[in-house]
Each structure stands twice: as structure tokens, then as C-alpha cells.
Protein backbone atom coordinates (compact mmCIF):
# COMPACT_ATOMS: atom_id res chain seq x y z
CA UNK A 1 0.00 0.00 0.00
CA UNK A 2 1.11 3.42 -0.72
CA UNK A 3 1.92 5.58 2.35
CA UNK A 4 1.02 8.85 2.83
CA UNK A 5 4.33 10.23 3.00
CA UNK A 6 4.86 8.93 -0.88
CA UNK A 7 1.67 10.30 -1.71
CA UNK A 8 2.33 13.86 -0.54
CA UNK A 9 6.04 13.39 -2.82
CA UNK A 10 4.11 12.59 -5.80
CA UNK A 11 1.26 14.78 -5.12
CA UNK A 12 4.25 17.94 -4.81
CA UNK A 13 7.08 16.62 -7.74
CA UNK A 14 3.49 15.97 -10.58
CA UNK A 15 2.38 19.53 -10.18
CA UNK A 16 6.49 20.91 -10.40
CA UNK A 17 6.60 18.41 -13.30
CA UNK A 18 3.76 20.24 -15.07
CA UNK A 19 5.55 23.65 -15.21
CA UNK A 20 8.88 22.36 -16.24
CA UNK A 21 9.85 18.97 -17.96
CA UNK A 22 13.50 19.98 -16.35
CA UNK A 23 14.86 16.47 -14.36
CA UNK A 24 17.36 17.41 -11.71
CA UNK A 25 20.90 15.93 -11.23
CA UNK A 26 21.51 18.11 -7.95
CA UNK A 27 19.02 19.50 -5.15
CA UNK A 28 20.52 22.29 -3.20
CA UNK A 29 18.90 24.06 0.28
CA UNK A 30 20.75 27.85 0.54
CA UNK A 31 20.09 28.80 4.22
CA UNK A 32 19.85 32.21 5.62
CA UNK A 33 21.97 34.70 3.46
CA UNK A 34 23.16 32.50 1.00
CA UNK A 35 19.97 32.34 -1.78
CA UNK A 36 22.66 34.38 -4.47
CA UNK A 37 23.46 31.45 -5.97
CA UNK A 38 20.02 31.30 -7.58
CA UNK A 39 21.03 34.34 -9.44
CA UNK A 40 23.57 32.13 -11.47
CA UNK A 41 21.46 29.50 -12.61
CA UNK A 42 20.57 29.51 -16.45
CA UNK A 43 16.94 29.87 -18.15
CA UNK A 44 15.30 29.52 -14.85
CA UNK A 45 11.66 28.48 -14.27
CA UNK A 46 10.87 29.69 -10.59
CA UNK A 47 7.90 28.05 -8.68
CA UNK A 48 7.27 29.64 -5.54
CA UNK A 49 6.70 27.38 -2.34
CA UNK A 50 3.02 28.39 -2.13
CA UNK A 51 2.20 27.04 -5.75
CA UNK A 52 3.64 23.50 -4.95
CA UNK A 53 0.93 21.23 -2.67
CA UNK A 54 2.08 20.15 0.45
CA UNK A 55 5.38 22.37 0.84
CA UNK A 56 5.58 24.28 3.72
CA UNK A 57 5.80 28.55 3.64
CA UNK A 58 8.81 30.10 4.52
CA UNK A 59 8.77 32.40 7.68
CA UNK A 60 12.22 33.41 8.34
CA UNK A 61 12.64 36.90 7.00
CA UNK A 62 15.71 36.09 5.47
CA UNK A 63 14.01 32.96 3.29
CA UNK A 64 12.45 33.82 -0.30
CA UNK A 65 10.51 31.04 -0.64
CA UNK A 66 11.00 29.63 -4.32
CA UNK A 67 12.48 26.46 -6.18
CA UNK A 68 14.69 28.01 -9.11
CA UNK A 69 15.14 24.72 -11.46
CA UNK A 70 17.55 25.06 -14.57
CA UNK A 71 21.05 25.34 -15.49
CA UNK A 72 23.97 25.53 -13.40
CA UNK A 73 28.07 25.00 -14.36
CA UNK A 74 26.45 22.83 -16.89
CA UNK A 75 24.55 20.74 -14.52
CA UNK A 76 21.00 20.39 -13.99
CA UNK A 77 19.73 21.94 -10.34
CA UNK A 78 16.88 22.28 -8.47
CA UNK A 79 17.76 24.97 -5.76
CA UNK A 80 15.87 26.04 -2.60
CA UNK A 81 16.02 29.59 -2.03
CA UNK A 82 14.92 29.15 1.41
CA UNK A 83 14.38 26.46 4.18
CA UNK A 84 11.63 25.85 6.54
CA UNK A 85 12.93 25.05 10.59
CA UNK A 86 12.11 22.64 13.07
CA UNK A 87 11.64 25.95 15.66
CA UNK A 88 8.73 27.20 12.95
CA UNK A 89 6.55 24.29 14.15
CA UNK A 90 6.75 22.19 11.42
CA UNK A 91 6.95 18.67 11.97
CA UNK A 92 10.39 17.14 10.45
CA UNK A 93 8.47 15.34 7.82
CA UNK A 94 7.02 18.50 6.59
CA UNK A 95 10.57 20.34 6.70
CA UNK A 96 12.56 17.35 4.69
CA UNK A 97 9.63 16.78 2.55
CA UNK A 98 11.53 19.10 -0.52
CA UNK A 99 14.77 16.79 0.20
CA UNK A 100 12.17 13.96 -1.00
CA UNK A 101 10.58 15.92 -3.75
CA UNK A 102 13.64 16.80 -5.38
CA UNK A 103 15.06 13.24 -5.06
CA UNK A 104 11.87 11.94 -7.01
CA UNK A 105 12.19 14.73 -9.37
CA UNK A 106 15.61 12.60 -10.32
CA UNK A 107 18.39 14.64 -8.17
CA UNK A 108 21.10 12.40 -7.06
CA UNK A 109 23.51 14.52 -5.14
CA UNK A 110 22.35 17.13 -2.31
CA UNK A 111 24.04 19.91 -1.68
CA UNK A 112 23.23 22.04 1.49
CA UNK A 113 24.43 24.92 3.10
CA UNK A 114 23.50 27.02 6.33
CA UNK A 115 24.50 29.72 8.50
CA UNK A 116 26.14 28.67 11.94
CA UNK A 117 27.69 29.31 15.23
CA UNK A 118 31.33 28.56 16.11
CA UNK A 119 32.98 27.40 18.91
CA UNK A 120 36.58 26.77 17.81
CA UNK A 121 39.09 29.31 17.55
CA UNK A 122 40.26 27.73 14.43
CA UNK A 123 37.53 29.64 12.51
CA UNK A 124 37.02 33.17 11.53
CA UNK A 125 33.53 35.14 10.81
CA UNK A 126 33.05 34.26 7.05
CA UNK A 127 34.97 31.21 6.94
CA UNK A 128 33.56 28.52 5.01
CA UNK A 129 33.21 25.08 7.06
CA UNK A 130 32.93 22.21 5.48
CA UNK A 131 31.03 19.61 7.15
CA UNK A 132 32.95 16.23 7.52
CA UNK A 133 30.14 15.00 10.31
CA UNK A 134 27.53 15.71 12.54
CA UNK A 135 26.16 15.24 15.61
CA UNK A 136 22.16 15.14 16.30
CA UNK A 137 20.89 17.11 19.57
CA UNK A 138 17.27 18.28 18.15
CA UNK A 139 15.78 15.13 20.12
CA UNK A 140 13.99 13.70 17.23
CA UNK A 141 14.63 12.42 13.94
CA UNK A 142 13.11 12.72 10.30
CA UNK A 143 12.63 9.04 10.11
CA UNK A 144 10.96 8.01 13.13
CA UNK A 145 7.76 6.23 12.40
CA UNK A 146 6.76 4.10 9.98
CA UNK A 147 9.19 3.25 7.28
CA UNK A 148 8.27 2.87 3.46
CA UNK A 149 10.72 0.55 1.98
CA UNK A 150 10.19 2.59 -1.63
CA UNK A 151 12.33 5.57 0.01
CA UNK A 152 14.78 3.75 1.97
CA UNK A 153 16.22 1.77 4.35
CA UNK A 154 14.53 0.99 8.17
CA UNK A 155 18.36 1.36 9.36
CA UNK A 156 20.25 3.78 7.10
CA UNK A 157 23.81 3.55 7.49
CA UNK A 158 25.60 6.87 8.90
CA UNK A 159 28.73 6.31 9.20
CA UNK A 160 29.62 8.40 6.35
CA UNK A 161 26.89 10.79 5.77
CA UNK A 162 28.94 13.65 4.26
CA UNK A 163 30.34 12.20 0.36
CA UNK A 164 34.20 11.86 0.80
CA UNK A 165 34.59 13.26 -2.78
CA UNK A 166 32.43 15.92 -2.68
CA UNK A 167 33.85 17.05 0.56
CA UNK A 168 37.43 16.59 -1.12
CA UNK A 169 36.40 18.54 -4.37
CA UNK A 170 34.95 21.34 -2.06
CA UNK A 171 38.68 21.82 -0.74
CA UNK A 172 40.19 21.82 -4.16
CA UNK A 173 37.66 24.41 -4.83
CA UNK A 174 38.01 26.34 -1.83
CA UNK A 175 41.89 26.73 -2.17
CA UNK A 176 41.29 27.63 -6.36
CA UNK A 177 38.86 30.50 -5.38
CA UNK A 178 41.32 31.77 -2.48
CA UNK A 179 38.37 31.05 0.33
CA UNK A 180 39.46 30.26 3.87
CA UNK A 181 37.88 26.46 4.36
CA UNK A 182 38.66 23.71 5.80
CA UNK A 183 36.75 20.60 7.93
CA UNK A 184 34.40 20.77 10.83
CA UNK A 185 31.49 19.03 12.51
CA UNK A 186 28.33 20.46 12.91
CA UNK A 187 25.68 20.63 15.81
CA UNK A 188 22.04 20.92 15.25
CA UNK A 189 20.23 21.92 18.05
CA UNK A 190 16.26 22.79 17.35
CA UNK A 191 16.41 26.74 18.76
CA UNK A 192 15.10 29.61 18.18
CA UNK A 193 16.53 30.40 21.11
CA UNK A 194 20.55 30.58 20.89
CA UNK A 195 22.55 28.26 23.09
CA UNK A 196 23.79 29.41 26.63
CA UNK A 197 27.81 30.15 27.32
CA UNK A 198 27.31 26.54 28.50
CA UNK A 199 25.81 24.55 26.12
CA UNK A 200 28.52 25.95 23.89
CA UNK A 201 31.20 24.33 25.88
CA UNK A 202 29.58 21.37 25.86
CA UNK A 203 28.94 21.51 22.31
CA UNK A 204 33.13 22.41 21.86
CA UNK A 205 33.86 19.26 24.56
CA UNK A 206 32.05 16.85 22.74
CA UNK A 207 33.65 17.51 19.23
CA UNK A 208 31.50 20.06 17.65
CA UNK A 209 32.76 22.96 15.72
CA UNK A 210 29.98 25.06 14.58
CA UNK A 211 26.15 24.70 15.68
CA UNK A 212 23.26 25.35 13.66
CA UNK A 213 19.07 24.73 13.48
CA UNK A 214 19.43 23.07 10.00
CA UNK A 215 20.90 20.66 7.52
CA UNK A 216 20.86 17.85 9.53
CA UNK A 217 17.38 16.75 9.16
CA UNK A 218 17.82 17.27 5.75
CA UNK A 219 21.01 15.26 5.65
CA UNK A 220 19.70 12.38 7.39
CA UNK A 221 16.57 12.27 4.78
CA UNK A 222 18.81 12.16 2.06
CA UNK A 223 20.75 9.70 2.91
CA UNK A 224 17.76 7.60 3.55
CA UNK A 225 16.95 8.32 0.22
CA UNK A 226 20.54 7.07 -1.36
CA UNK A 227 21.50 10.58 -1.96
CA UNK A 228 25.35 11.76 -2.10
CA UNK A 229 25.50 14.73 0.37
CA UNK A 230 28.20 18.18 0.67
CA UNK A 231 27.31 20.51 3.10
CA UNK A 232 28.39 23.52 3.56
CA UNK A 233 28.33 25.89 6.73
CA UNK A 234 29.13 29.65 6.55
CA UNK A 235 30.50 31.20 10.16
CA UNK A 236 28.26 33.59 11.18
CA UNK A 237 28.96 34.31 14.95
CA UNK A 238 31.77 33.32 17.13
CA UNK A 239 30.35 32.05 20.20
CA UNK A 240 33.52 31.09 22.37
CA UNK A 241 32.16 31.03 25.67
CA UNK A 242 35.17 32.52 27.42
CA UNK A 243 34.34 35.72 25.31
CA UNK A 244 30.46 35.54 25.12
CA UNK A 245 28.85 38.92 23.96
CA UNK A 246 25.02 39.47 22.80
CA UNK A 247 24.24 37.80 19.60
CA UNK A 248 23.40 40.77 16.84
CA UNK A 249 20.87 38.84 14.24
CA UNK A 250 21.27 41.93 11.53
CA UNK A 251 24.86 41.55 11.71
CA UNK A 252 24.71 38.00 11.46
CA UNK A 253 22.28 38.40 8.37
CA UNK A 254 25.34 40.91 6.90
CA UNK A 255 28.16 38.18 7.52
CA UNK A 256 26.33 35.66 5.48
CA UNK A 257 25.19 38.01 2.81
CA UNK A 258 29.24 39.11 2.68
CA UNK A 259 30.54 35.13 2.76
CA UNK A 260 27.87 34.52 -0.19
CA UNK A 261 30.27 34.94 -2.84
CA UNK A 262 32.62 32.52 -1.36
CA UNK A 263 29.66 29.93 -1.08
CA UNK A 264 28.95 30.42 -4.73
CA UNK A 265 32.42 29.70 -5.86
CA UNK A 266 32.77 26.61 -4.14
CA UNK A 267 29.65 25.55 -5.10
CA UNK A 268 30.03 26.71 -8.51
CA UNK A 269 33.65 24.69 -8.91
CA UNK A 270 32.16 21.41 -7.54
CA UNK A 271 29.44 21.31 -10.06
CA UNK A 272 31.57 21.94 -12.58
CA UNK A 273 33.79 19.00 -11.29
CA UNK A 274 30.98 16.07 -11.02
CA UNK A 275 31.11 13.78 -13.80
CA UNK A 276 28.73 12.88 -16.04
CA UNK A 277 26.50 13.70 -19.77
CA UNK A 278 24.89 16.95 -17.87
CA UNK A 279 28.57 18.21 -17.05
CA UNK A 280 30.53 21.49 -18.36
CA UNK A 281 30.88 19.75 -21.81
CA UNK A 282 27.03 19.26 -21.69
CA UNK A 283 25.47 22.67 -21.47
């Protein structure tokens, strides 16, 4: 029997289907600051999130709320300009529910970024981390419930969540454009709220870099969904709790919008280094 979950995919990916015969190689998410990148993709057909059935609405200020699918480095993308939040209230099938979408759409590779927190002193505001691992502290998880064997796994293997080669061609790409980048793992915690002075030592003690409300529910999905996964976290904020000030959101907003361009030339590069007949030679 078909579940509900696959019904709601279908229900979303048959009306984008019906605007644009365009099949996906890549899904990417751009989190809060980053949605530039959708200025680079060729002969775009935009769908806002309120014309696709059973997508959620954006309500961070900072989120446009539109799939952008077309042309990219030669590639064929389907890129969120926006994200929905497990602190919005929606539940984390709702909020992974595009991951799905664009996977049935055909995208094989997922490719997410975020803005984030940082507790190491090995990071700078604006550096580019590049997420090697993660560690799960929203309590919950995407797939809990029943499973339907058509999407994936019961037990999805995580031991390597975060593609090896992506990850690597992300660092060739990173030192080509002259961005500061290297590897980090990444927190999720479910916010709004920010963490205490702390929870951010904790966070440092137990092997976290940078902490976020994001990617990781999405991450988890696609994997479950036999996706290959590069994420992508932008420093934001340094919250070393030695030297703890008052969080400014605007001037948080203003890092991201100013690391944007480095975002879009890593991601840029690594599309235009995956093989394949929709590659650089194929546009």
C-alpha cells in the first residue's frame, strides 16, 4: 500500500513536473543569506513554495521562498532559495519533505548549506566550514515512524553521511577561489533560542565545531533516500564562551550576505567538477 508520505512526494514533484519537464541531477537548500546562488542558474523556471501542494511557507525573513530549477556550471539543479525550521513548528516530515521531492524529481547529489555558530578558535567570521560530520541534539529524527521501503532503508547507514569526494572537491575548490575552508562538525540543536555560554562548551567538549538549526534533518533524509551529500556551513557568529557577547541577528544576516560569494564559488567549482553527460561539456 502506498503511504502517505509517498503520496504527498508525488502529489508535490506531478504539479512541479507540469511547469517544467527539467529532471534534476543536484538539489541544493541555501540557508539564511546565502539564496545568491540562484542568481547564477541559467533559463530559470521559478515556482514559488506556495504554488507546490504540500510544501511548507517560509517564515524566516531572510528565506524567499521559491524552487529556481535550470542550469547551473552545466549541470542540472533544483535549488531552494529558502528552508523551513524545526523551531517554525513544522513537523520534520514536513521540513525534509523538498529533500524527497527533489530526489523523485531525479536529483542524485544534495548539496546544502547554512548559516552557523562557532565554537573553535580555528575559525574566523566568514569562513567557510565544510562539514565532515555531525552530531544530532534536536531530540527527534526525520525518520521516526513508519518506514516505506520505496524511500529507503529501516536502518540507514551513517557512518559516512557527508560524500568523501564531494567534501574533497569542495577543498580543491576552496583553495582555487582563495576562500578560507577547511573541515568541521556540525551541531544541530532545534532553537530559536541561541545556546547558553554553556551549552557551547559542551557543544566544543564533545567535538562540535559550529552549531546550527538546520541541515541535519535534511542530511539524514537524504541519505535515507541514497542521496550523495556536501554541506556547507558559513561562520556567522563566534560564540567562544570565554568571550560571550550578545548575539546581533542583523549583523549576522550581513556576515552571510558578505561570505555569499565565497559559497557560490565553491559551489560553482564542484558542479563543474561532477562527472557525467549533464557536465561542463554538456550545457
Amino acid at each position: 500500500m502506498t503511504s502517505t508520505l509517498s503520496l504527498r512526494i508525488q502529489a508535490a514533484a506531478n504539479v512541479i513536473r507540469n511547469r517544467s519537464k527539467f529532471q534534476p541531477e543536484v538539489a541544493i537548500i541555501l540557508g539564511t543569506g546565502l539564496s545568491g546562488l540562484v542568481g547564477e542558474v541559467r533559463k530559470p523556471t521559478v515556482i514559488p513554495y506556495a504554488e507546490i501542494p504540500e510544501f511548507p511557507q517560509c517564515t524566516v525573513m531572510s528565506h524567499c521562498g521559491e524552487l529556481v530549477m535550470g542550469k547551473l556550471e552545466g549541470r542540472k539543479v533544483a535549488a531552494m532559495s529558502g528552508r523551513f525550521h524545526f523551531y517554525e513548528g513544522w513537523s520534520m516530515e514536513d521540513l525534509t519533505l523538498p529533500v524527497r521531492v527533489m530526489r523523485a524529481l531525479g536529483a542524485q547529489t544534495l548539496i546544502v548549506s547554512g548559516a552557523s555558530g562557532c565554537m573553535s578558535p580555528q575559525f574566523q567570521l566568514g569562513d567557510i566550514v565544510l562539514i565532515e560530520d555531525h552530531i544530532n541534539l534536536m531530540g527527534t529524527n526525520p525518520l521516526i515512524g513508519p518506514n516505506d521501503d520505496n524511500l529507503g532503508p529501516r536502518y540507514p547507514d551513517m557512518s559516512c553521511p557527508y560524500d568523501r569526494e564531494l567534501l574533497k572537491m569542495a577543498q580543491e575548490a576552496a583553495s582555487e577561489a582563495g576562500v578560507r575552508a577547511r573541515p568541521g562538525v556540525y551541531a544541530a540543536m532545534t532553537g530559536p533560542s541561541l545556546e547558553t555560554p554553556a551549552e557551547y562548551r559542551f557543544l566544543r567538549i564533545i567535538g562540535a565545531d559550529v552549531v546550527g538549526m538546520s541541515i541535519v534533518p535534511e542530511v539524514i533524509v537524504a541519505i535515507h533516500a541514497g542521496m550523495r551529500v556536501l554541506g556547507l556551513a558559513v561562520v556567522t557568529d563566534m560564540c567562544l564562551p570565554e568571550a560571550m557577547s550578545p548575539i546581533d541577528v542583523e549583523a549576522v544576516l550581513a556576515t552571510a550576505r558578505e561570505a555569499e560569494p565565497k559559497m557560490t564559488a565553491i559551489v560553482k567549482r564542484v558542479l563543474s567538477r561532477l562527472g557525467g553527460p549533464g557536465g561542463a561539456d554538456g550545457v
